[in-house]
C-alpha atoms as a PDB file:
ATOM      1  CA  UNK A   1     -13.411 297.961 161.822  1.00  0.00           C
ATOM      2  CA  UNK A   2     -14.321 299.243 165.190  1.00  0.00           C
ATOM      3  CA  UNK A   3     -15.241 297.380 168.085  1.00  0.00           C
ATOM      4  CA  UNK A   4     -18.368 297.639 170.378  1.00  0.00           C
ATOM      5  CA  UNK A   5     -18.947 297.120 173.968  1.00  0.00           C
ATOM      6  CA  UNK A   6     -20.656 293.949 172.485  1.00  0.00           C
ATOM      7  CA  UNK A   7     -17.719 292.712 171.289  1.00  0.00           C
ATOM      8  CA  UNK A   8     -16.028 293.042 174.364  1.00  0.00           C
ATOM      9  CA  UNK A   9     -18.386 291.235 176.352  1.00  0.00           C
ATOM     10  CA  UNK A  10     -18.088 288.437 173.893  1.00  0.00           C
ATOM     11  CA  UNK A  11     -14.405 288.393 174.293  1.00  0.00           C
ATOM     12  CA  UNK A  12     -14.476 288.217 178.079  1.00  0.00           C
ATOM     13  CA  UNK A  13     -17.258 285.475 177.678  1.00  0.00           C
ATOM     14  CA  UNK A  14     -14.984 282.900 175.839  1.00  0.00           C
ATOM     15  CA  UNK A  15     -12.635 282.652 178.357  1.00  0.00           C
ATOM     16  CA  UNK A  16     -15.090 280.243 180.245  1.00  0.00           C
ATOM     17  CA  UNK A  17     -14.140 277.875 177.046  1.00  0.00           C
ATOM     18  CA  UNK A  18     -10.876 277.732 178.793  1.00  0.00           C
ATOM     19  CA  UNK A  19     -11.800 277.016 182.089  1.00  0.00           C
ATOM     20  CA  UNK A  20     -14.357 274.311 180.499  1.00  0.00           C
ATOM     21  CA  UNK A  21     -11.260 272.975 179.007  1.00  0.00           C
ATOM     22  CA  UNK A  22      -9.140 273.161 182.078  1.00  0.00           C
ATOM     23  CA  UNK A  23     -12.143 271.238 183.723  1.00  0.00           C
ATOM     24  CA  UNK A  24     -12.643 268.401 180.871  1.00  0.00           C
ATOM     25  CA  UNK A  25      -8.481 267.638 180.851  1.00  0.00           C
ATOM     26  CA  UNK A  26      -8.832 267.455 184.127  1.00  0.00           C
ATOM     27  CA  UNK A  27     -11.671 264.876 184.711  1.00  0.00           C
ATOM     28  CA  UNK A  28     -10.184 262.580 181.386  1.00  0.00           C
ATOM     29  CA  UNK A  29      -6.637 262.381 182.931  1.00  0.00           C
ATOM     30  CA  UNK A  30      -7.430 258.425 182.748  1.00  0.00           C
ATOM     31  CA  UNK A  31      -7.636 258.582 179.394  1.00  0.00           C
ATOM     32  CA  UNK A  32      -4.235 259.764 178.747  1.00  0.00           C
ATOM     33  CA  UNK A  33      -2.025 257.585 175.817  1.00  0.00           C
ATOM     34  CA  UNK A  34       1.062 258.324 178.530  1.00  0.00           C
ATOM     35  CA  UNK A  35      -0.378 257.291 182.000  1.00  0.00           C
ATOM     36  CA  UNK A  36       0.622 259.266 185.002  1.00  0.00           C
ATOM     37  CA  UNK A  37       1.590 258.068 188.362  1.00  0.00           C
ATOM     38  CA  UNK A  38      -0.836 258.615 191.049  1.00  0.00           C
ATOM     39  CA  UNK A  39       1.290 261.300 192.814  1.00  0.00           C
ATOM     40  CA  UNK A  40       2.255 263.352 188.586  1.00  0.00           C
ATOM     41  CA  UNK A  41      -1.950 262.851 188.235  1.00  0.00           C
ATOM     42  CA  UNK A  42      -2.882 264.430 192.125  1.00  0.00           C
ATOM     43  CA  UNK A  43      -0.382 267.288 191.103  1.00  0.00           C
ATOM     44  CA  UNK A  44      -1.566 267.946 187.361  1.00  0.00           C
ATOM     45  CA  UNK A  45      -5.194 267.755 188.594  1.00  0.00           C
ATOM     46  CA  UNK A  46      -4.305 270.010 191.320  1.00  0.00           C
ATOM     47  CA  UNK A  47      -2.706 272.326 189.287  1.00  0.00           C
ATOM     48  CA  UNK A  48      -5.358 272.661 185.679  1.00  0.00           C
ATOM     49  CA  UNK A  49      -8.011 273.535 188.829  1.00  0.00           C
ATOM     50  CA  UNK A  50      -5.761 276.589 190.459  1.00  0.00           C
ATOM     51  CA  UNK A  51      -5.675 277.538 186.650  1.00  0.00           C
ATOM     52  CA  UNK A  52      -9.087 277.399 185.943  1.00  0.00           C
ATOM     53  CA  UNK A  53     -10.056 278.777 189.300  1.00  0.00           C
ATOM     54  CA  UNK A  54      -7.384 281.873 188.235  1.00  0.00           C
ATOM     55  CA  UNK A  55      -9.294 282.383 185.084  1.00  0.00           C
ATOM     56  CA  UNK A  56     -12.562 282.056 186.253  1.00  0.00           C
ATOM     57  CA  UNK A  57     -11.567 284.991 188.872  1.00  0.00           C
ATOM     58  CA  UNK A  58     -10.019 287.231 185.950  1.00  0.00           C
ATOM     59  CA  UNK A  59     -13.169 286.924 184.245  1.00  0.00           C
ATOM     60  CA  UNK A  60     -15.135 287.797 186.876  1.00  0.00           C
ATOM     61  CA  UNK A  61     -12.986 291.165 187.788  1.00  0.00           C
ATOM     62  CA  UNK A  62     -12.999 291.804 183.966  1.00  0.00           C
ATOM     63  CA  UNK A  63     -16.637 291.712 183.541  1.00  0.00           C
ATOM     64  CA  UNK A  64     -17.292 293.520 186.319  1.00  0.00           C
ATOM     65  CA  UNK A  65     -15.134 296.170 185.278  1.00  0.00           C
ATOM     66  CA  UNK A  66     -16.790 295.815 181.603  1.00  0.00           C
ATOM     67  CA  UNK A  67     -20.085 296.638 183.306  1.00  0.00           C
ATOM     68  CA  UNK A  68     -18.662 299.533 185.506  1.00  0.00           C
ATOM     69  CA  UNK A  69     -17.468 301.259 182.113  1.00  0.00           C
ATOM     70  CA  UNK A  70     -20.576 300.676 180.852  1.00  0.00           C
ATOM     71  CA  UNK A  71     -22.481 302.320 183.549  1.00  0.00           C
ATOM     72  CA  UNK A  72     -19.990 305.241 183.082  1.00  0.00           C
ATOM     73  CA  UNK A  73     -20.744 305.579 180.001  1.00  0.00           C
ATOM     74  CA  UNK A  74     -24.597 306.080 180.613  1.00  0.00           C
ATOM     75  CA  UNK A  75     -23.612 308.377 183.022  1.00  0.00           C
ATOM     76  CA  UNK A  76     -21.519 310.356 180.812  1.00  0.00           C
ATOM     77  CA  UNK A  77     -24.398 310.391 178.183  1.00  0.00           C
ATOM     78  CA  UNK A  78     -26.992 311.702 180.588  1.00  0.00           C
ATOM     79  CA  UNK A  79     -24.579 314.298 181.639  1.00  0.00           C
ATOM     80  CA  UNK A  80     -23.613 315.295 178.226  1.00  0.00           C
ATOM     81  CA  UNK A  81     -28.062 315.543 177.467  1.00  0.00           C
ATOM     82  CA  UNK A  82     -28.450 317.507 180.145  1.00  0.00           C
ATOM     83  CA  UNK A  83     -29.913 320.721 180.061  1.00  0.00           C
ATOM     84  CA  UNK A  84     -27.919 322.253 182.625  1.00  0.00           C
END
């Protein structure tokens, strides 16, 4: 089965489940069965946001580079229809 640039785009769009994630873990560290110390819940909270901060990035670069291939590929159409 082949893929489409649609499928792509979907594929770089559910990352942002992950950094949702990252965000909800992060917020509900209360609620944890094993409670952390103060200092283990500062540094884990720290940490899930540098993650999903990292991801959030990588998506952005990645869709922007999904829309620059796109854009090539008009370009390479129009060029390929031309009469010249």
């Amino acid at each position: 089965m082949s893929r489409s640039r649609f499928d792509l785009e979907q594929d770089i769009l559910s990352f942002g489940h992950c950094v949702e994630d990252l965000k909800f873990i992060t917020k509900n560290l209360d609620d944890l069965q094993e409670p952390l110390d103060v200092r283990d819940k500062e540094e884990l909270s720290f940490t899930l946001k540098a993650i999903a901060k990292l991801i959030d990035l990588k998506i952005e670069r990645t869709f922007d580079t999904f829309t620059q291939v796109l854009a090539l590929d008009k370009y390479k159409e129009s060029v390929k229809n031309s009469p010249f």
